[in-house]
Protein backbone atom coordinates (compact mmCIF):
# COMPACT_ATOMS: atom_id res chain seq x y z
CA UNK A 1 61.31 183.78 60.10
CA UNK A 2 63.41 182.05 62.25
CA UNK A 3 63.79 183.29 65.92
CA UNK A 4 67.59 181.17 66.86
CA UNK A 5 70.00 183.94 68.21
CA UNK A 6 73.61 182.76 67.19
CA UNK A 7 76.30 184.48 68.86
CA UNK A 8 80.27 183.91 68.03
CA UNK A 9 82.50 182.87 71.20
CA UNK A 10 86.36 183.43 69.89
CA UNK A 11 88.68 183.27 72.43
CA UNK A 12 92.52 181.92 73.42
CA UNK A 13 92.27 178.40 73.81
CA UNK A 14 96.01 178.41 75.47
CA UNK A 15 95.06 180.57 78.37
CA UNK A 16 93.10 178.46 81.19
CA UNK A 17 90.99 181.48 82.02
CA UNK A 18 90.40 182.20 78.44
CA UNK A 19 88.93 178.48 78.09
CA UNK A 20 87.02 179.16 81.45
CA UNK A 21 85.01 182.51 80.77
CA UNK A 22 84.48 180.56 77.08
CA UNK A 23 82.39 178.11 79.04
CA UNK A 24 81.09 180.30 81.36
CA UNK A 25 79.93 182.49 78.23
CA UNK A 26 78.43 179.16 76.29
CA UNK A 27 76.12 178.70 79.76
CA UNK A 28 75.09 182.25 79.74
CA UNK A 29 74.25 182.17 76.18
CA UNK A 30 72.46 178.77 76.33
CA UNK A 31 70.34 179.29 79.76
CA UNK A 32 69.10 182.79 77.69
CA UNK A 33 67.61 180.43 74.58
CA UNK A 34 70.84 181.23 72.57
CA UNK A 35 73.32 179.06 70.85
CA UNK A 36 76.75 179.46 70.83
CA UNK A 37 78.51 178.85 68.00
CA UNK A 38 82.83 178.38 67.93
CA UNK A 39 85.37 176.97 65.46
CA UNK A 40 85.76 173.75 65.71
CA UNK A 41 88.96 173.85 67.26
CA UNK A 42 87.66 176.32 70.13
CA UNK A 43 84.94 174.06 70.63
CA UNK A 44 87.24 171.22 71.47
CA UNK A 45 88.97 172.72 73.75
CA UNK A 46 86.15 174.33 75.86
CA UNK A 47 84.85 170.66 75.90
CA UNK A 48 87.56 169.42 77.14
CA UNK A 49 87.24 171.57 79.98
CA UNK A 50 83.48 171.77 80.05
CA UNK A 51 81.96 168.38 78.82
CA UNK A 52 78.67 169.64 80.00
CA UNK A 53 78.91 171.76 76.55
CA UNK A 54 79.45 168.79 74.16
CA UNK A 55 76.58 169.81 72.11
CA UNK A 56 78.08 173.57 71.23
CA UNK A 57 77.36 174.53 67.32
CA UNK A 58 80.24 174.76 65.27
CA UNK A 59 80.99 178.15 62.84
CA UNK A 60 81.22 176.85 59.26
CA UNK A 61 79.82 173.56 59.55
CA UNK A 62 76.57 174.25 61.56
CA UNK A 63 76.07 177.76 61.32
CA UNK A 64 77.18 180.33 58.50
CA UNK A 65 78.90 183.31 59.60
CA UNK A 66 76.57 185.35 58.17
CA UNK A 67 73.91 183.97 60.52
CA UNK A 68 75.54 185.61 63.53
CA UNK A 69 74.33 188.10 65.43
CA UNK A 70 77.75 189.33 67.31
CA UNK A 71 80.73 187.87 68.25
CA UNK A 72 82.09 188.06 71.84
CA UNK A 73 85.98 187.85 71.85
CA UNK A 74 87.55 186.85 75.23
CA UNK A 75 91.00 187.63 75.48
CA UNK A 76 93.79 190.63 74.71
CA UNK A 77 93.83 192.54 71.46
CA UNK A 78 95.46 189.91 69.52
CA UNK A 79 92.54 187.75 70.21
CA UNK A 80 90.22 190.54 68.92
CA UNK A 81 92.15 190.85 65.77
CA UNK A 82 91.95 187.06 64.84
CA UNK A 83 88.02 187.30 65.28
CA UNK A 84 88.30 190.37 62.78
CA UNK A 85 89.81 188.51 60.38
CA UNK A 86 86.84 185.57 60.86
CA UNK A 87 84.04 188.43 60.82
CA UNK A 88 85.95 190.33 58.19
CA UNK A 89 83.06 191.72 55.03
CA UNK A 90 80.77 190.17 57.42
CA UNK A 91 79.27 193.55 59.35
CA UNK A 92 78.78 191.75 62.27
CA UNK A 93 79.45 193.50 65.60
CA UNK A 94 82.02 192.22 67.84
CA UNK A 95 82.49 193.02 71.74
CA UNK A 96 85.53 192.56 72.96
CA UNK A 97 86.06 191.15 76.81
CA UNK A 98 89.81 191.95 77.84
CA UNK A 99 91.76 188.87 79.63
CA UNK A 100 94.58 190.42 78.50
CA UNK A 101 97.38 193.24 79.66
CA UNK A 102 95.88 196.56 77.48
CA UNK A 103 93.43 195.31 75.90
CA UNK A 104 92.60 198.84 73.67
CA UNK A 105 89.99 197.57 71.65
CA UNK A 106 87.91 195.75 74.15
CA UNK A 107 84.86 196.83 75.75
CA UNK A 108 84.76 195.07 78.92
CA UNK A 109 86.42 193.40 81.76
CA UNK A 110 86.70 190.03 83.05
CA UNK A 111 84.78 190.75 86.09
CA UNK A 112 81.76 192.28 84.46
CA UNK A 113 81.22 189.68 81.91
CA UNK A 114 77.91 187.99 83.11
CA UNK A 115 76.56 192.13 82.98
CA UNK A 116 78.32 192.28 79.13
CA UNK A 117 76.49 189.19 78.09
CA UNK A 118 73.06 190.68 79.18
CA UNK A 119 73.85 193.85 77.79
CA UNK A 120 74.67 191.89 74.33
CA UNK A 121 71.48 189.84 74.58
CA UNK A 122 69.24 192.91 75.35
CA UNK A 123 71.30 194.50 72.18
CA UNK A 124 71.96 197.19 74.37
CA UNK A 125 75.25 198.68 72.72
CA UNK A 126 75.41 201.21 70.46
CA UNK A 127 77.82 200.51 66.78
CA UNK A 128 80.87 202.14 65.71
CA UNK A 129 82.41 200.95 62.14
CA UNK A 130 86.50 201.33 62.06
CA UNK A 131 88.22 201.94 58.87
CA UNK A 132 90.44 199.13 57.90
CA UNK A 133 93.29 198.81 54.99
CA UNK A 134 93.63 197.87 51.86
CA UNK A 135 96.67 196.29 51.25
CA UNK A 136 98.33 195.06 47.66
CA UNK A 137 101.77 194.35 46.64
CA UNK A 138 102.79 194.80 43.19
CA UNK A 139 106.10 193.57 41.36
CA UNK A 140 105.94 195.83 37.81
CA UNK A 141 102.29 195.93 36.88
CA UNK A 142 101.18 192.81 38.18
CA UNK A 143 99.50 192.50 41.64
CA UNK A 144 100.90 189.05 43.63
CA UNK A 145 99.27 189.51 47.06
CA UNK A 146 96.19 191.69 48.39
CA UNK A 147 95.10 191.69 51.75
CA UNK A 148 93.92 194.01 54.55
CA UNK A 149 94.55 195.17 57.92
CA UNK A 150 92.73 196.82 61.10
CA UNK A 151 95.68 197.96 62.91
CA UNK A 152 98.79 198.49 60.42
CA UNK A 153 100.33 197.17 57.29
CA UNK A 154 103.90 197.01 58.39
CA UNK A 155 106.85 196.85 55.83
CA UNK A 156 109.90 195.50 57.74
CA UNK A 157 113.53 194.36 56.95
CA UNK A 158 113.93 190.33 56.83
CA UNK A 159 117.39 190.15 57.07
CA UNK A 160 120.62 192.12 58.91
CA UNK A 161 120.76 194.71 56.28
CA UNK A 162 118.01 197.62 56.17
CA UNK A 163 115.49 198.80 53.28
CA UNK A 164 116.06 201.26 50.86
CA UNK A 165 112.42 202.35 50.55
CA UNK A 166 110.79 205.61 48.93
CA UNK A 167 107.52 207.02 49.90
CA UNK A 168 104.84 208.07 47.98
CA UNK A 169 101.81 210.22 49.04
CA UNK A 170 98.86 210.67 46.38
CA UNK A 171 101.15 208.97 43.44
CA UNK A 172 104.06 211.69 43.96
CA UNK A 173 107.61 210.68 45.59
CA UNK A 174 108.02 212.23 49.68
CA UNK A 175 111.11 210.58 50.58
CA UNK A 176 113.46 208.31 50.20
CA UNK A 177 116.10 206.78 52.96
CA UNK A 178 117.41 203.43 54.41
CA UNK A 179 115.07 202.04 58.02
CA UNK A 180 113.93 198.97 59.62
CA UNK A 181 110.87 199.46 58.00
CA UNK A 182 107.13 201.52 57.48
CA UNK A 183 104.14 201.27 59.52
CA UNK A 184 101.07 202.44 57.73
CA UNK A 185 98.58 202.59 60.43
CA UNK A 186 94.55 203.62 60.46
CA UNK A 187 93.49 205.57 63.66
CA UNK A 188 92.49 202.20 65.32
CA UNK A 189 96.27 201.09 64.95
CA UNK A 190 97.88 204.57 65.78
CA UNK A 191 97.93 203.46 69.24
CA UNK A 192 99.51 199.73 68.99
CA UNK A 193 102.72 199.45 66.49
CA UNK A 194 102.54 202.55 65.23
CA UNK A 195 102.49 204.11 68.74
CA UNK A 196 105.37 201.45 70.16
CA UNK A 197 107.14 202.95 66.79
CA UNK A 198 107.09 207.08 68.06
CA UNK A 199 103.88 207.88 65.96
CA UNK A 200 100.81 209.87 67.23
CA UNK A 201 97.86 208.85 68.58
CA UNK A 202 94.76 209.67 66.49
CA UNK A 203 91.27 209.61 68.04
CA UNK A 204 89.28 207.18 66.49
CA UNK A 205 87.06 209.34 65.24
CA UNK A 206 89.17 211.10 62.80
CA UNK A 207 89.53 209.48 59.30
CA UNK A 208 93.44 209.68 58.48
CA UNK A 209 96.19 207.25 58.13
CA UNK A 210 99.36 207.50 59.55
CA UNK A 211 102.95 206.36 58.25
CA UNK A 212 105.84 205.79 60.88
CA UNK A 213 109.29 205.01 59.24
CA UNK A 214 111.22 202.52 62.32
CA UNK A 215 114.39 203.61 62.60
CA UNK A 216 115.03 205.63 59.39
CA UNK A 217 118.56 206.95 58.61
CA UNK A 218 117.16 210.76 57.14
CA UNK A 219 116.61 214.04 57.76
CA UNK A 220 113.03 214.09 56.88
CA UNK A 221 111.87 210.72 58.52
CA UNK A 222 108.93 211.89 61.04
CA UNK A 223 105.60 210.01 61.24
CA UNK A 224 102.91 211.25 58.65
CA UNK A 225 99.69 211.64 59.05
CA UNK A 226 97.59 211.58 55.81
CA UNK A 227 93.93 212.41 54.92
CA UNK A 228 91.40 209.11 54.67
CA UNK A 229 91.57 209.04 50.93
CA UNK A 230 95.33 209.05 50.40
CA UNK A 231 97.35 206.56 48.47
CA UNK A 232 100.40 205.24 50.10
CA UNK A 233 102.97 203.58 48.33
CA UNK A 234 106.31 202.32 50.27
CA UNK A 235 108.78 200.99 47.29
CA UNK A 236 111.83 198.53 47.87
CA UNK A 237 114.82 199.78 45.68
CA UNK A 238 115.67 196.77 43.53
CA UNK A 239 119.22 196.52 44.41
CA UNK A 240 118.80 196.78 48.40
CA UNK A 241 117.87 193.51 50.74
CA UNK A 242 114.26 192.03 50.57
CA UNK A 243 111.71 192.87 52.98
CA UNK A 244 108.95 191.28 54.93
CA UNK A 245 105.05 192.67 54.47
CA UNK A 246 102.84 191.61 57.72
CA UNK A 247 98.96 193.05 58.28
CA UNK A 248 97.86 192.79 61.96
CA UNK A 249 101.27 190.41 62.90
CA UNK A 250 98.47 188.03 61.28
CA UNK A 251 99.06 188.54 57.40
CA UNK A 252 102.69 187.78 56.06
CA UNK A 253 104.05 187.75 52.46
CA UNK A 254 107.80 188.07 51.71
CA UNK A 255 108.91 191.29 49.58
CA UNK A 256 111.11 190.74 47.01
CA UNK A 257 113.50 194.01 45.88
CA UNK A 258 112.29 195.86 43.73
CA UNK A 259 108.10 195.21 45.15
CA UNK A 260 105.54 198.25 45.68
CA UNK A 261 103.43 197.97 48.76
CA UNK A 262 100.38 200.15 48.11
CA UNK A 263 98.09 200.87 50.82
CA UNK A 264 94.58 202.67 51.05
CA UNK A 265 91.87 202.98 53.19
CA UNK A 266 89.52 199.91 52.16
CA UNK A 267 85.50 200.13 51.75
CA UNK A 268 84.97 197.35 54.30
CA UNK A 269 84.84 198.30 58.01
CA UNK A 270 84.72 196.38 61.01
CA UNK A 271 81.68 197.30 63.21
CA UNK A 272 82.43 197.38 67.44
CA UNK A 273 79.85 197.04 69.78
CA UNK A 274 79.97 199.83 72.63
CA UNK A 275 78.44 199.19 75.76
CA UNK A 276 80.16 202.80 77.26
CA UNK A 277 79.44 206.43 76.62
CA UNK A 278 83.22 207.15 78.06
CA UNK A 279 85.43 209.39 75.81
CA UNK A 280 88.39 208.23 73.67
CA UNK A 281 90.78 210.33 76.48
CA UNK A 282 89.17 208.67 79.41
CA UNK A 283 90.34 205.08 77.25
CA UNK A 284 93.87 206.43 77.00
CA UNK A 285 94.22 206.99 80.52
CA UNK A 286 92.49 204.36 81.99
CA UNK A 287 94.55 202.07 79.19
CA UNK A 288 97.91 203.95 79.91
CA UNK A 289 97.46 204.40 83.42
CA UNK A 290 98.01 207.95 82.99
CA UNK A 291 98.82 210.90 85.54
CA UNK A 292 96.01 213.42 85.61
CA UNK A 293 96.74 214.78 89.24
CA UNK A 294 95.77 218.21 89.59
CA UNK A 295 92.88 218.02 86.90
CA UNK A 296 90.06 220.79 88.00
CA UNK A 297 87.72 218.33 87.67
CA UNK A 298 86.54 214.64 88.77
CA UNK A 299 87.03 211.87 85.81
CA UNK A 300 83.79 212.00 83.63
CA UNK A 301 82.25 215.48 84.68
CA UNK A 302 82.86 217.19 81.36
CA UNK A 303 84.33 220.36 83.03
CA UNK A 304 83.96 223.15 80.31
CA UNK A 305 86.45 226.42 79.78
CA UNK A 306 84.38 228.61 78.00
């Protein structure tokens, strides 16, 4: 049995300190016996800015994804999505190092990352799996475009006028009114567009979807949220304007009037690697800078009321 250790580097080549902690990552990897593998046009630009790393394997070419061992994604959330999609069916864990602004989905910080790379060496991280989407749009019986998301499916007007959309939960009509558009979000996702949109936050740990109409002219337009085995079905009336479907602001496919955008949760997962035992609260406030002045309690002591 063969004893190479490949580890995934994704990160955003446009950001200089993206392209720095890259390298810096590649050295860590390569001093500890392990290769590090990136896409070829990753590895071009590290080498570019690290020639000393000419020799870095390339995914696809050199090394099947399905000979990783994890992926370490250096950048914001956007940057953790697009190494999603790569790992995506692949059940390979990914540990995310934020260079960005929120960064909700990583795991570490910029300043820690020589400690996060021993940590992922060691495999000292415990696995979580998050629910993802399954995504299909249908024009009469016929499906024209499946795809999936991590974060939301989002069904949005492409031109000045709005959508005439009805909702359907479990096969049975909800609603029906003129928006912007519908987020259908898993928990993962409840706190990016769906959250920016008025919807609730749901703790990762709680399998549900949730539905957010944007800017819905209705009585009954409030954000849903839905058990994990729920069908939902957003339909474009087939005389109103065309719409615009987009999965993770990564996955696009125009919506002609008169399409059916049916979304459930899908059977693939995409596996995080968690290096902290912190709660899913502590993440929101840290994340959200939040106020907790007055709290009984210092951060992490697990104060009880009973």
């Amino acid at each position: 049995m063969s004893m190479v250790r490949n580890f995934l580097v994704v990160s955003h080549t446009a950001q200089p300190d993206s392209l720095e902690a890259s390298a810096e990552v590649c050295r860590l990897l390569r001093s500890a016996g392990a290769i590090a593998v990136l896409r070829d046009t990753e590895r071009d630009a590290v080498v570019a800015v690290a020639p000393d790393l000419a020799d870095l394997a390339v995914l696809g070419s050199q090394v099947d994804v399905s000979d990783v061992e994890c992926a370490i994604v250096l950048g914001g959330d956007g940057t953790i999505l697009r190494a999603a999609e790569v790992l995506y069916g692949a059940d390979i864990p990914l540990v995310g190092v934020n260079l960005g602004r929120v960064g909700f989905l990583a795991e570490a910080e910029r300043s820690g990352l020589t400690e996060t790379i021993t940590r992922v060496l060691a495999r000292d991280y415990a696995i979580e799996k998050r629910a993802t989407l399954r995504v299909r749009v249908k024009q009469g019986a016929k499906v024209v475009f499946e795809t999936w998301a991590l974060n939301e499916a989002a069904i949005e007007k492409s031109a000045s006028r709005m959508l005439e959309v009805v909702i359907e939960v479990d096969r049975r009509p909800l609603s029906s009114f003129g928006c912007d558009g519908v987020v259908i979000a898993t928990p993962t996702g409840s706190t990016a567009y769906a959250f920016s949109a008025g919807g609730p936050v749901v703790w990762p740990s709680v399998n549900a979807l949730v539905v957010v109409p944007l800017s819905a002219h209705a009585l009954f337009a409030r954000p849903l949220v839905t058990g994990p085995r729920s069908t939902i079905a957003v339909d474009i009336a087939a005389h109103a304007a065309p719409g615009m479907l987009t999965c993770d602001g990564r996955r696009t496919f125009e919506l002609e009037s008169g399409s059916r955008v049916v979304v459930t949760t899908s059977d693939v997962c995409i596996t995080l690697a968690r290096m902290h035992d912190g709660t899913f609260t502590d993440r929101l406030v840290d994340k959200f800078d939040l106020p907790v002045m007055g709290w009984r309690g210092p951060k992490g002591s697990g104060m009880s009321d009973d």
